[in-house]
N, C-alpha and C. Protein backbone atom coordinates (compact mmCIF):
# COMPACT_ATOMS: atom_id res chain seq x y z
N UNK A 1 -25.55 -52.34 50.50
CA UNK A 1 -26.70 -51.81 49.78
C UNK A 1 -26.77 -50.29 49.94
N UNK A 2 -26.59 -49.64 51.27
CA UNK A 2 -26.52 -48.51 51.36
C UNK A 2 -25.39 -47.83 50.45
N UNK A 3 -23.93 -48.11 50.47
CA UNK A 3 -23.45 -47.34 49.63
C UNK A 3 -23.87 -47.76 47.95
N UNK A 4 -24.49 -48.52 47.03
CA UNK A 4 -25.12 -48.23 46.06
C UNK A 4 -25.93 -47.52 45.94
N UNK A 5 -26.75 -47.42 47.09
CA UNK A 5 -27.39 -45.82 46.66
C UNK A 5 -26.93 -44.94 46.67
N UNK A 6 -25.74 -44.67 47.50
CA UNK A 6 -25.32 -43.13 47.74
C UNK A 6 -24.34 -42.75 46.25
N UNK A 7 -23.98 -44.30 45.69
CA UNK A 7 -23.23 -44.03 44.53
C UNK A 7 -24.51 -43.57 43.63
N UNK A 8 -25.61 -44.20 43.07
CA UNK A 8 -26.50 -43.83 42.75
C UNK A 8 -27.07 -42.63 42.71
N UNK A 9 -27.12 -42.04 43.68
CA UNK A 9 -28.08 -41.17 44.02
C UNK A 9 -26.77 -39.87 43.16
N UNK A 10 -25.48 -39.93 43.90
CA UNK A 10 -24.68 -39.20 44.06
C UNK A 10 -24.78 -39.19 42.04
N UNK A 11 -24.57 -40.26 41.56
CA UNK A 11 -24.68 -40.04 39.53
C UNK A 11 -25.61 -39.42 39.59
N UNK A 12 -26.73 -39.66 39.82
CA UNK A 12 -28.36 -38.51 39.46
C UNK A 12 -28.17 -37.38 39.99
N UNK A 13 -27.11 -36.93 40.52
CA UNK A 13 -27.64 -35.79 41.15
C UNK A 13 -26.22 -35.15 39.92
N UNK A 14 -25.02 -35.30 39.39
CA UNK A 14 -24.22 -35.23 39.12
C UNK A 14 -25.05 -35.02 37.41
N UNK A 15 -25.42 -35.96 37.17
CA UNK A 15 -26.06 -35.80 35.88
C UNK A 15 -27.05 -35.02 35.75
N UNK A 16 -27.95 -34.61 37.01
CA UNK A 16 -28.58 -33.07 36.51
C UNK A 16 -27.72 -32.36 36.76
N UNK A 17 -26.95 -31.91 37.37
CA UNK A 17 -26.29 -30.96 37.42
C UNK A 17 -25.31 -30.71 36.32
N UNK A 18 -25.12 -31.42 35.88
CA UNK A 18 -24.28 -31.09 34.15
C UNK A 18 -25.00 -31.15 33.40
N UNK A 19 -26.50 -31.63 33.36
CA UNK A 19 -27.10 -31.15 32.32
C UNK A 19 -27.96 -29.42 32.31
N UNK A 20 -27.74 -29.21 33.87
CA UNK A 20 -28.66 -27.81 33.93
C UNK A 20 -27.39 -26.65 33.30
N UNK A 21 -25.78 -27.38 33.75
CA UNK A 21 -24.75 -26.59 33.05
C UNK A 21 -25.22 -26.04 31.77
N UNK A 22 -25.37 -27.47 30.80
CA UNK A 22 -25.25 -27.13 29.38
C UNK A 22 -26.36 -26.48 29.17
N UNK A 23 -27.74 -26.51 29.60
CA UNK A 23 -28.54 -25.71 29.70
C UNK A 23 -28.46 -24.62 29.42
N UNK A 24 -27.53 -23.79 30.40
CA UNK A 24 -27.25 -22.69 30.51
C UNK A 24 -26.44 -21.86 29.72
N UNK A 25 -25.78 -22.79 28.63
CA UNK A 25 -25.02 -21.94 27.72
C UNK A 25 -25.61 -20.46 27.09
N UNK A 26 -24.75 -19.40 27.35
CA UNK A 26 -25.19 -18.34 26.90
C UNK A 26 -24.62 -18.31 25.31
N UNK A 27 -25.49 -17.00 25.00
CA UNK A 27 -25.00 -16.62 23.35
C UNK A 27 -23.59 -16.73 23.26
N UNK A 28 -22.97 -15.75 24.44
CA UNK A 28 -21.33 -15.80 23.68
C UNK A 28 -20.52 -17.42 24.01
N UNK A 29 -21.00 -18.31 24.91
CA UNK A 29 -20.34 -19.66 24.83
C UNK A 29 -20.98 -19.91 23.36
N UNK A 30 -21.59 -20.02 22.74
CA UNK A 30 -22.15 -20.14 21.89
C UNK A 30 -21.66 -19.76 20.41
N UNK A 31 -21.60 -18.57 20.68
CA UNK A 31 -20.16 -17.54 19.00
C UNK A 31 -18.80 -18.27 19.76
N UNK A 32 -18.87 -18.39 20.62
CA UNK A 32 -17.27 -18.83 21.03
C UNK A 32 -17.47 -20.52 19.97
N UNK A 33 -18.27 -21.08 20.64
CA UNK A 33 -18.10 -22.61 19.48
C UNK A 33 -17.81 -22.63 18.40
N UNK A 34 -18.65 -21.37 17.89
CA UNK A 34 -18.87 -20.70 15.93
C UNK A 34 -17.68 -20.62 15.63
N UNK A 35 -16.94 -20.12 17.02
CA UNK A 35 -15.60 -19.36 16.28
C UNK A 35 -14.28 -20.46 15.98
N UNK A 36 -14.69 -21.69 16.08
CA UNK A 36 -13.63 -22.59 15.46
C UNK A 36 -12.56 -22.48 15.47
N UNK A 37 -12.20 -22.31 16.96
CA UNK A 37 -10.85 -21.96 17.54
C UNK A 37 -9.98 -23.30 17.63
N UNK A 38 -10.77 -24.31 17.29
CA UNK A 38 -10.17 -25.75 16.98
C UNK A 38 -9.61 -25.88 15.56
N UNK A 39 -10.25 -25.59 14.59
CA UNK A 39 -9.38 -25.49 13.50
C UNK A 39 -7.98 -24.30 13.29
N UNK A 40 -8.53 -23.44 13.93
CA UNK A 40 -7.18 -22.26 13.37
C UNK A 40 -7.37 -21.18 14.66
N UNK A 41 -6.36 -20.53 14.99
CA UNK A 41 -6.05 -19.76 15.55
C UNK A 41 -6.50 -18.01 15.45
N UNK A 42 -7.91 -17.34 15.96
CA UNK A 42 -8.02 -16.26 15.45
C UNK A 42 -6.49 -15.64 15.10
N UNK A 43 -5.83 -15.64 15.81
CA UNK A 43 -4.41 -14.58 16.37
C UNK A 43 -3.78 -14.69 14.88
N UNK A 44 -3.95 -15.85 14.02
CA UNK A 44 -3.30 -15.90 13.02
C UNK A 44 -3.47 -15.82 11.79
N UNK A 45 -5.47 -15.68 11.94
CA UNK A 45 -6.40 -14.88 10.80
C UNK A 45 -6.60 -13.27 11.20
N UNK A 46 -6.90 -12.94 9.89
CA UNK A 46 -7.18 -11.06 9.83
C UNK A 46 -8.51 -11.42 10.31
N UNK A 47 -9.14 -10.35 10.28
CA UNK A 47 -10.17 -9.65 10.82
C UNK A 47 -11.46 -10.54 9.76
N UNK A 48 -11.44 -10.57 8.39
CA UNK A 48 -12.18 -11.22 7.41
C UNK A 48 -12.01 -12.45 7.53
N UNK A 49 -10.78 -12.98 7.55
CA UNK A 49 -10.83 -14.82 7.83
C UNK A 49 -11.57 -14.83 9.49
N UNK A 50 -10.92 -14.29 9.96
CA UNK A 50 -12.13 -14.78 11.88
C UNK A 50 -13.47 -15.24 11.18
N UNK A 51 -13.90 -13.90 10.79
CA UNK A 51 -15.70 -13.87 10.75
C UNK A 51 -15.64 -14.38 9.68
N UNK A 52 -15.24 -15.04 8.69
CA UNK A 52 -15.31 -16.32 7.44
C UNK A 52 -15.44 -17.22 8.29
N UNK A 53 -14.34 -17.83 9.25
CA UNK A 53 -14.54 -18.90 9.97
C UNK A 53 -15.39 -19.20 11.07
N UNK A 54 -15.94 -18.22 11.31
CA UNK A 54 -16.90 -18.23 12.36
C UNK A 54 -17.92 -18.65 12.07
N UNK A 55 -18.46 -18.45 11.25
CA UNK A 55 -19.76 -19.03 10.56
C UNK A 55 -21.30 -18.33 11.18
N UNK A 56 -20.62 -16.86 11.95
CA UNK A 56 -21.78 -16.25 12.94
C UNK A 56 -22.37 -15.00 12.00
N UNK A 57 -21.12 -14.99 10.72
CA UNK A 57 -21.10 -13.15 10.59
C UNK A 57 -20.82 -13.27 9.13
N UNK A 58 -21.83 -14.45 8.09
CA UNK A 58 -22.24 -14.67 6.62
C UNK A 58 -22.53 -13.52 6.18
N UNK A 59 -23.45 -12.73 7.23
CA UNK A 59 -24.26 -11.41 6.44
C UNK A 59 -23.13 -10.37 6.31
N UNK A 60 -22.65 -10.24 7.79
CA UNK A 60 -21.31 -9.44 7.87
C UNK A 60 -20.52 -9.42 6.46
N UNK A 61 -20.06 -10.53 6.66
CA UNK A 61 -19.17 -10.83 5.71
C UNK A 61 -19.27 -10.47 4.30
N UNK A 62 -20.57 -11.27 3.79
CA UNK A 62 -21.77 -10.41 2.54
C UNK A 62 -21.50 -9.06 2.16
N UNK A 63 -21.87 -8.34 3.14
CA UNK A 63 -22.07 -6.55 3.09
C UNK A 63 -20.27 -6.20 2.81
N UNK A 64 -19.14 -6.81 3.73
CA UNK A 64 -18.09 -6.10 3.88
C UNK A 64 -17.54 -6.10 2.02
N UNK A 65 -17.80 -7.44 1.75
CA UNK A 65 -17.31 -7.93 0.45
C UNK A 65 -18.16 -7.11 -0.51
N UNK A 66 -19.64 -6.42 -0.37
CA UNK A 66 -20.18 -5.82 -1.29
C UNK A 66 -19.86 -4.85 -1.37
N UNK A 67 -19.58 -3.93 0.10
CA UNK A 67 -18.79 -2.72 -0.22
C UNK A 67 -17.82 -2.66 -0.38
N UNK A 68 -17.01 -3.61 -0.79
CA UNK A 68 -15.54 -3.18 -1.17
C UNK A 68 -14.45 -3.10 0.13
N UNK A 69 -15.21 -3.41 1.21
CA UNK A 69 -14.07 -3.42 2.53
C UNK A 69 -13.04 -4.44 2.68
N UNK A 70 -13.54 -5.51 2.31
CA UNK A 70 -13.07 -6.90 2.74
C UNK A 70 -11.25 -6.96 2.59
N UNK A 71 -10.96 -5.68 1.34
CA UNK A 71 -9.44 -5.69 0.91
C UNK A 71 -8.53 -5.14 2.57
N UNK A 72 -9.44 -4.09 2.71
CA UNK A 72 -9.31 -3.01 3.98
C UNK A 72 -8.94 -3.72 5.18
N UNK A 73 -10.11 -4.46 5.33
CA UNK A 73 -10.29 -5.23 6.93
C UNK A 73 -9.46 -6.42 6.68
N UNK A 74 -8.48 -6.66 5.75
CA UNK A 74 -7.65 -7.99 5.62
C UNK A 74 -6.16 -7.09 5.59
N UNK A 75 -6.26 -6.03 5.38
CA UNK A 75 -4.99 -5.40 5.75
C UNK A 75 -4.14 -5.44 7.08
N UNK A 76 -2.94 -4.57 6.70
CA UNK A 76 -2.60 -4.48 8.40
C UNK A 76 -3.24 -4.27 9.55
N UNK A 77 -4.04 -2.66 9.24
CA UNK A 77 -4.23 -2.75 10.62
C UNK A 77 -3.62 -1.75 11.46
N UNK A 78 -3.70 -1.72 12.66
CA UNK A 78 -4.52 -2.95 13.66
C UNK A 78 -6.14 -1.95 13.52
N UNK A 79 -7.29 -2.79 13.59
CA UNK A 79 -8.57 -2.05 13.85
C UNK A 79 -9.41 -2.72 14.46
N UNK A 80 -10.80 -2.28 15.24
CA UNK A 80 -11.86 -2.48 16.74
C UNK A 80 -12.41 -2.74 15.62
N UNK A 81 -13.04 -4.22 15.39
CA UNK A 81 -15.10 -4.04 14.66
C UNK A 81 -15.45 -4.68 16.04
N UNK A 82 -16.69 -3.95 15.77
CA UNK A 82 -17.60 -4.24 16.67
C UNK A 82 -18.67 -4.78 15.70
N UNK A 83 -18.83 -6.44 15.73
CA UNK A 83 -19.41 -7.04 14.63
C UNK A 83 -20.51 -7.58 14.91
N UNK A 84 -21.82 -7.39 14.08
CA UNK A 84 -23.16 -7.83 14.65
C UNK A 84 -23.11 -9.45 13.78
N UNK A 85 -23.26 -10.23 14.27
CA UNK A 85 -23.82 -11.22 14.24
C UNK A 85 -24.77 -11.27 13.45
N UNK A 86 -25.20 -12.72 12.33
CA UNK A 86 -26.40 -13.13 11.60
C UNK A 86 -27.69 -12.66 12.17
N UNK A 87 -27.62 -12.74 13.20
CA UNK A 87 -29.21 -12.65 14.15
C UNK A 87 -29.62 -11.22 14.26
N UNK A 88 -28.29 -10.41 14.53
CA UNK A 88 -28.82 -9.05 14.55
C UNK A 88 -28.75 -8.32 13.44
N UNK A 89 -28.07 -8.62 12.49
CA UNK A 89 -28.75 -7.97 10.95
C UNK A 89 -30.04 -8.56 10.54
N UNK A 90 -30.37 -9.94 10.89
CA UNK A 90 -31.94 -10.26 10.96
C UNK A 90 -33.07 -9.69 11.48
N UNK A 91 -32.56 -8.72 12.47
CA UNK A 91 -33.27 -8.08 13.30
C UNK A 91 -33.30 -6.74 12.85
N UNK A 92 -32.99 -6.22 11.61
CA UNK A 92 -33.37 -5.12 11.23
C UNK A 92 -34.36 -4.95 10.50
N UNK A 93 -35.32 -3.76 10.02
CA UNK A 93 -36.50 -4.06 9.99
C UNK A 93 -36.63 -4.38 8.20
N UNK A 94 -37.70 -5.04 7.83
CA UNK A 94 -38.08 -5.53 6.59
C UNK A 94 -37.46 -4.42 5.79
N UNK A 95 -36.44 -5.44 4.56
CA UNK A 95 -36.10 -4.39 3.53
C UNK A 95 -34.88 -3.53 3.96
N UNK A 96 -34.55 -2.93 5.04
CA UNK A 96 -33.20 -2.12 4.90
C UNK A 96 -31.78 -2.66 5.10
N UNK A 97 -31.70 -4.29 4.99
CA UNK A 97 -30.39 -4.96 4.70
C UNK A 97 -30.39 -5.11 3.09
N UNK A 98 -31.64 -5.29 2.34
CA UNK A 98 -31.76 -5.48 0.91
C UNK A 98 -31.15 -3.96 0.32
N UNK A 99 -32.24 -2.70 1.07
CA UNK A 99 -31.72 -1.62 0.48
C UNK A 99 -30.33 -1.20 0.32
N UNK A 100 -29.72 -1.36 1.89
CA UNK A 100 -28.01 -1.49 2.21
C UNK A 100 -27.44 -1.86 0.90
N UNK A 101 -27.84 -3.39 0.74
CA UNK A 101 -26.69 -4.16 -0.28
C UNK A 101 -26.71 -2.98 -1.74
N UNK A 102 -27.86 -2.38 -1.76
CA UNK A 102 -28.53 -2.32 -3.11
C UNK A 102 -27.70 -0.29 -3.48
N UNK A 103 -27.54 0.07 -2.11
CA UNK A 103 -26.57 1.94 -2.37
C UNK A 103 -25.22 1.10 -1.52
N UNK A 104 -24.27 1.39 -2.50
CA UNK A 104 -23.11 1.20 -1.40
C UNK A 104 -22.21 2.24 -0.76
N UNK A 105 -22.51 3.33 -0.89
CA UNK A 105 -22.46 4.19 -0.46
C UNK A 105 -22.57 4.25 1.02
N UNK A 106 -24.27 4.05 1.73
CA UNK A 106 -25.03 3.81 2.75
C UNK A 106 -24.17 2.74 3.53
N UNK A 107 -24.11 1.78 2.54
CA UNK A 107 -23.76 0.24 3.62
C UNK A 107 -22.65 0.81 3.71
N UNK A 108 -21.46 1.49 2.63
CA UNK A 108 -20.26 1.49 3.49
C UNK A 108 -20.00 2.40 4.90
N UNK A 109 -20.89 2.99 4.48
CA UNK A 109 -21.35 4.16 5.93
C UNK A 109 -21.77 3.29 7.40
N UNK A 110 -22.66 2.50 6.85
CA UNK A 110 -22.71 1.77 8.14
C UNK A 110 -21.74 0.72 8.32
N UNK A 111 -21.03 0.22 7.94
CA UNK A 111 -20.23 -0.91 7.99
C UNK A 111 -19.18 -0.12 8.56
N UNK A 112 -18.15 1.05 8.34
CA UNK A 112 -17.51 1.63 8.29
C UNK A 112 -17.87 2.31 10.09
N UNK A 113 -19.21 2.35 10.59
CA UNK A 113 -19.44 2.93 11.75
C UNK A 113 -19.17 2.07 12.64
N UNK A 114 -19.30 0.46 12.46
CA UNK A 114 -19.13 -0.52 12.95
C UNK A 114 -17.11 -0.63 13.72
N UNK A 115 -16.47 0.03 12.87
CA UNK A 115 -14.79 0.06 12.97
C UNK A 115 -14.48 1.17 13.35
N UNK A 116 -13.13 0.86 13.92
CA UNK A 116 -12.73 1.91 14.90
C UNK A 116 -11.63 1.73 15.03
N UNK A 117 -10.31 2.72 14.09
CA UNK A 117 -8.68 2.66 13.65
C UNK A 117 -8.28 2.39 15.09
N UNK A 118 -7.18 1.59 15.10
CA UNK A 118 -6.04 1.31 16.48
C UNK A 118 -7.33 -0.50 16.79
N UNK A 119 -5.99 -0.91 18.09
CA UNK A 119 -6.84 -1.79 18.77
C UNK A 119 -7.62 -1.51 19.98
N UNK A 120 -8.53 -1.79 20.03
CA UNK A 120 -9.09 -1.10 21.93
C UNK A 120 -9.49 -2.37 22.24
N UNK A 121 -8.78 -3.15 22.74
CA UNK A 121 -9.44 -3.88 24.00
C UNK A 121 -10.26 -3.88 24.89
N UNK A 122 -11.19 -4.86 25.24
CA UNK A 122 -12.01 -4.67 26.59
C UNK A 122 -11.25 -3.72 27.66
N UNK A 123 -10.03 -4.44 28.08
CA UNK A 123 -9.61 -3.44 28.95
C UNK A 123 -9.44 -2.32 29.15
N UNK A 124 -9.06 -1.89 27.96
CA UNK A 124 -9.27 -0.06 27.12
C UNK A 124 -9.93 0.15 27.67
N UNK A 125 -11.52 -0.66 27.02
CA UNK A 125 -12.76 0.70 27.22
C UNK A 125 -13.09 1.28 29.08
N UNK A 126 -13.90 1.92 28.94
CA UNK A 126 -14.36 2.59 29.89
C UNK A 126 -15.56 2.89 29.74
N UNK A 127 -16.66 3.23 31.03
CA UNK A 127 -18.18 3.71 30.83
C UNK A 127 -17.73 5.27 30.25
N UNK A 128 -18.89 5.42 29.03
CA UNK A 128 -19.15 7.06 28.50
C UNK A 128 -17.70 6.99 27.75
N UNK A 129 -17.29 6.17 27.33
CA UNK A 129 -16.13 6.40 26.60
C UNK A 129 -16.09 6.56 24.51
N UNK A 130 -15.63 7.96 24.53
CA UNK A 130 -16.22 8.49 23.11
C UNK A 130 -15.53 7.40 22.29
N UNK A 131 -15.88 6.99 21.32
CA UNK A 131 -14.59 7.05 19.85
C UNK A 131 -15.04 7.15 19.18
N UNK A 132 -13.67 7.46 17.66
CA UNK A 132 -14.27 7.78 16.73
C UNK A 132 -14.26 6.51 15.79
N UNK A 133 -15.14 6.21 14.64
CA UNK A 133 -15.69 5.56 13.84
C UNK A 133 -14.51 5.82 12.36
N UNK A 134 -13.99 4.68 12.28
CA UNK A 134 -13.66 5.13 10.56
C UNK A 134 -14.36 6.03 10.02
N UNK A 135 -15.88 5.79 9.82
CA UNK A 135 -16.95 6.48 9.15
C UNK A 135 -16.86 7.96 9.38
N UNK A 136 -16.35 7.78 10.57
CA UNK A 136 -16.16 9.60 10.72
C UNK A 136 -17.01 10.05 12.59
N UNK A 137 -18.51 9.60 12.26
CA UNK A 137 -19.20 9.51 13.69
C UNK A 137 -18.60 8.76 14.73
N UNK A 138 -19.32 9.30 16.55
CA UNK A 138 -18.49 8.46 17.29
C UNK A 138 -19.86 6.98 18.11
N UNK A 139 -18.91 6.48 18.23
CA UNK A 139 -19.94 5.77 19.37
C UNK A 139 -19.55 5.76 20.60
N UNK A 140 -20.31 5.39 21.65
CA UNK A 140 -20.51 5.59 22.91
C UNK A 140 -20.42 4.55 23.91
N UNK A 141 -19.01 4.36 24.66
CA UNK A 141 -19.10 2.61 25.70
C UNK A 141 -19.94 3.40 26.40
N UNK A 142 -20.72 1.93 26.73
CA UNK A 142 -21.42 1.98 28.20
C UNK A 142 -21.06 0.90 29.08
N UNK A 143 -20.75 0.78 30.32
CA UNK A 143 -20.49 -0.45 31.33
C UNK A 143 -21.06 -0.26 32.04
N UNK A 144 -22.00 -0.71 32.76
CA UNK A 144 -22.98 -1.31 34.30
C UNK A 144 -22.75 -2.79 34.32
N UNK A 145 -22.45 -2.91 35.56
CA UNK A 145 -22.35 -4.03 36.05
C UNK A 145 -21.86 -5.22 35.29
N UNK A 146 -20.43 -4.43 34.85
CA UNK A 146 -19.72 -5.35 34.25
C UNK A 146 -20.13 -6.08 32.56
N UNK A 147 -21.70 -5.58 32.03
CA UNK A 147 -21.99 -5.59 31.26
C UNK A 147 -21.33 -4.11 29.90
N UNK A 148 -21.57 -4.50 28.80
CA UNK A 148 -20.73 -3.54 27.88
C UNK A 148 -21.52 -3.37 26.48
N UNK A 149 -21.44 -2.37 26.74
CA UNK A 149 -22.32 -1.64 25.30
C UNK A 149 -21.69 -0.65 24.48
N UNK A 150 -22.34 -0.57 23.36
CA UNK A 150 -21.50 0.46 22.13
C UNK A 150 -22.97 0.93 21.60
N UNK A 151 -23.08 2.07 22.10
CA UNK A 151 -24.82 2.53 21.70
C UNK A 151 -25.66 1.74 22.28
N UNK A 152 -26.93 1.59 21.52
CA UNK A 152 -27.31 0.65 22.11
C UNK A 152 -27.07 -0.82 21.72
N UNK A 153 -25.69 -1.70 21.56
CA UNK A 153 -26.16 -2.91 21.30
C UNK A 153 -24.91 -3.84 22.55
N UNK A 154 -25.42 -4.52 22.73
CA UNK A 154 -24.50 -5.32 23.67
C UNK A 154 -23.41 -6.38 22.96
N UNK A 155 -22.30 -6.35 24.01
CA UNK A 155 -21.27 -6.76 23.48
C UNK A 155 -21.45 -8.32 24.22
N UNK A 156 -21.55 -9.24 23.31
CA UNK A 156 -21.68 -10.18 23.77
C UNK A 156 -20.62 -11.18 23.96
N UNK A 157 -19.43 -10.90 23.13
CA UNK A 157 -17.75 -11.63 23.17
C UNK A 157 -16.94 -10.64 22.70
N UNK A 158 -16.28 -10.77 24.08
CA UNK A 158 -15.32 -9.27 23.49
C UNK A 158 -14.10 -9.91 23.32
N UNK A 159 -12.71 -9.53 23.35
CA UNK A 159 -11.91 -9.24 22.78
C UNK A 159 -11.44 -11.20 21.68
N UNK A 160 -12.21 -10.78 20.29
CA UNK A 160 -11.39 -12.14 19.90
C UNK A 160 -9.82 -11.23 18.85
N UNK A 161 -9.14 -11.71 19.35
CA UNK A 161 -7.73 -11.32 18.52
C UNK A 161 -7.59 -11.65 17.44
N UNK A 162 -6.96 -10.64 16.79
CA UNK A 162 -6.74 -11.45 15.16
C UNK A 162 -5.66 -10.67 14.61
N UNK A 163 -4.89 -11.39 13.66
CA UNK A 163 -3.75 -10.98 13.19
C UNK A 163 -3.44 -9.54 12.90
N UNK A 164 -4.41 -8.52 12.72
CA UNK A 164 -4.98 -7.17 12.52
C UNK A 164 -5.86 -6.38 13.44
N UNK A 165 -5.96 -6.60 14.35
CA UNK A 165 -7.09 -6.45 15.33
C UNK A 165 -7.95 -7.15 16.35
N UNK A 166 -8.86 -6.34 16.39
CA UNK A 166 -9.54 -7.41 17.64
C UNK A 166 -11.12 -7.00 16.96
N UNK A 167 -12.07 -8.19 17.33
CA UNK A 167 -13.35 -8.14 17.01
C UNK A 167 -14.01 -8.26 18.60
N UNK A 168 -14.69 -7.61 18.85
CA UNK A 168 -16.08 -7.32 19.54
C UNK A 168 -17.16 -7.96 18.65
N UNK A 169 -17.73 -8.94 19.27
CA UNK A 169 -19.10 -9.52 18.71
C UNK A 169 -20.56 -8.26 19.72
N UNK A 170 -21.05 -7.64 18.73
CA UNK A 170 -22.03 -7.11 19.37
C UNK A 170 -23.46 -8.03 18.44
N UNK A 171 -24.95 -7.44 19.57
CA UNK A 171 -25.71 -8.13 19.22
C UNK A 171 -27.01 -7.35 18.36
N UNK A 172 -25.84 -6.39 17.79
CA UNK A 172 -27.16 -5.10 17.41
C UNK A 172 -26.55 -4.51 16.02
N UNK A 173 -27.00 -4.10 15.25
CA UNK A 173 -26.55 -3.86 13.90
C UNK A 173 -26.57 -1.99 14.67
N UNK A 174 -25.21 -1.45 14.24
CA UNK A 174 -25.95 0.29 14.55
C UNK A 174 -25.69 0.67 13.75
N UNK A 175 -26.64 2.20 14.24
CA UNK A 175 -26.43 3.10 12.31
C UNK A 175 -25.88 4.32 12.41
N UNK A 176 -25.21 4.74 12.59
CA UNK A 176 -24.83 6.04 12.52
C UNK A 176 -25.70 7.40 12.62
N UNK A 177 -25.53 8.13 13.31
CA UNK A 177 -26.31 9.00 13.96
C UNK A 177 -27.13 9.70 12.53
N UNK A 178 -26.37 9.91 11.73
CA UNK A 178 -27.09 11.00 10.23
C UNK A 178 -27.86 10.16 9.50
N UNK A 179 -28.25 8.91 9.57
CA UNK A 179 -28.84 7.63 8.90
C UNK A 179 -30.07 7.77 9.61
N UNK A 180 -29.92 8.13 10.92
CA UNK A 180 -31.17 7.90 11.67
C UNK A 180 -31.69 9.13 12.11
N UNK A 181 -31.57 10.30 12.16
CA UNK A 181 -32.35 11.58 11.98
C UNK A 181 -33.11 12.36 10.88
């Protein structure tokens, strides 16, 4: 009788503990699921098929195809996006993803700030580390405590590979310094 409980006890304790696991899933286990690394291989999609297949980066995707990038970012290559996610173009304020779509000029400016010619890997970067932007402006790594930023938005899955580059999932739409002064 005693060891049925200890088998007992030992499942209940086993079954919270894998359920406080899944609990705990963060955002990037999370874009990692999106990213449907079960059907296809980033390494063997461009930069536009990833975030097609991902199913994280519709809006992304939206804007790249409105401005005319989508030919660009399916090219060779190799190029850094640092790509905001559905949630954080949601998070911009009423009206200036509508306006974006609506000058393409603007959106390609910001879309274009988002990329960054060559590949840079996580390992690349560094804290305070400049680069420059297709667009022309630079942005700014930041690292504390092993955490990683590009201005202000956090990098929430870094290096996914792709036949052309590498994508950085960030969680912040940014705008280029002359957009916002």
């Amino acid at each position: 009788m005693k060891l049925y409980k200890v088998i007992v006890a030992l499942l209940i304790a086993t079954t919270l503990l894998l359920s406080g696991c899944a609990e705990q899933n963060s955002e990037e286990d999370m874009v990692t699921e999106e990213m449907g690394a079960d059907d296809m291989e980033a390494e063997e999609m461009n930069i536009v098929e990833t975030a097609v297949a991902a199913g994280s980066f519709n809006t992304l995707v939206t804007a790249v195809q409105a401005a005319g990038l989508d030919e660009t970012l399916s090219g060779e290559g190799p190029f850094t996006v640092f790509a905001p996610t559905d949630e954080a173009f949601a998070e911009l304020p009423e009206g200036t993803l509508e306006g974006l779509l609506e000058d393409k000029e603007a959106l390609t400016s910001v879309l274009t700030y988002h990329v960054v010619a060559g590949e840079a890997m996580s390992g690349d970067l560094s804290d305070m580390m400049v680069l420059e932007t297709v667009q022309g402006e630079e942005v700014t790594i930041y690292i504390t405590d092993g955490n990683v930023m590009v201005n202000d938005a956090n990098v929430v899955q870094a290096d996914i590979e792709t036949s052309n580059g590498v994508i950085h999932v960030i969680d912040k739409v940014i705008l280029p310094p002359s957009m916002t002064s």
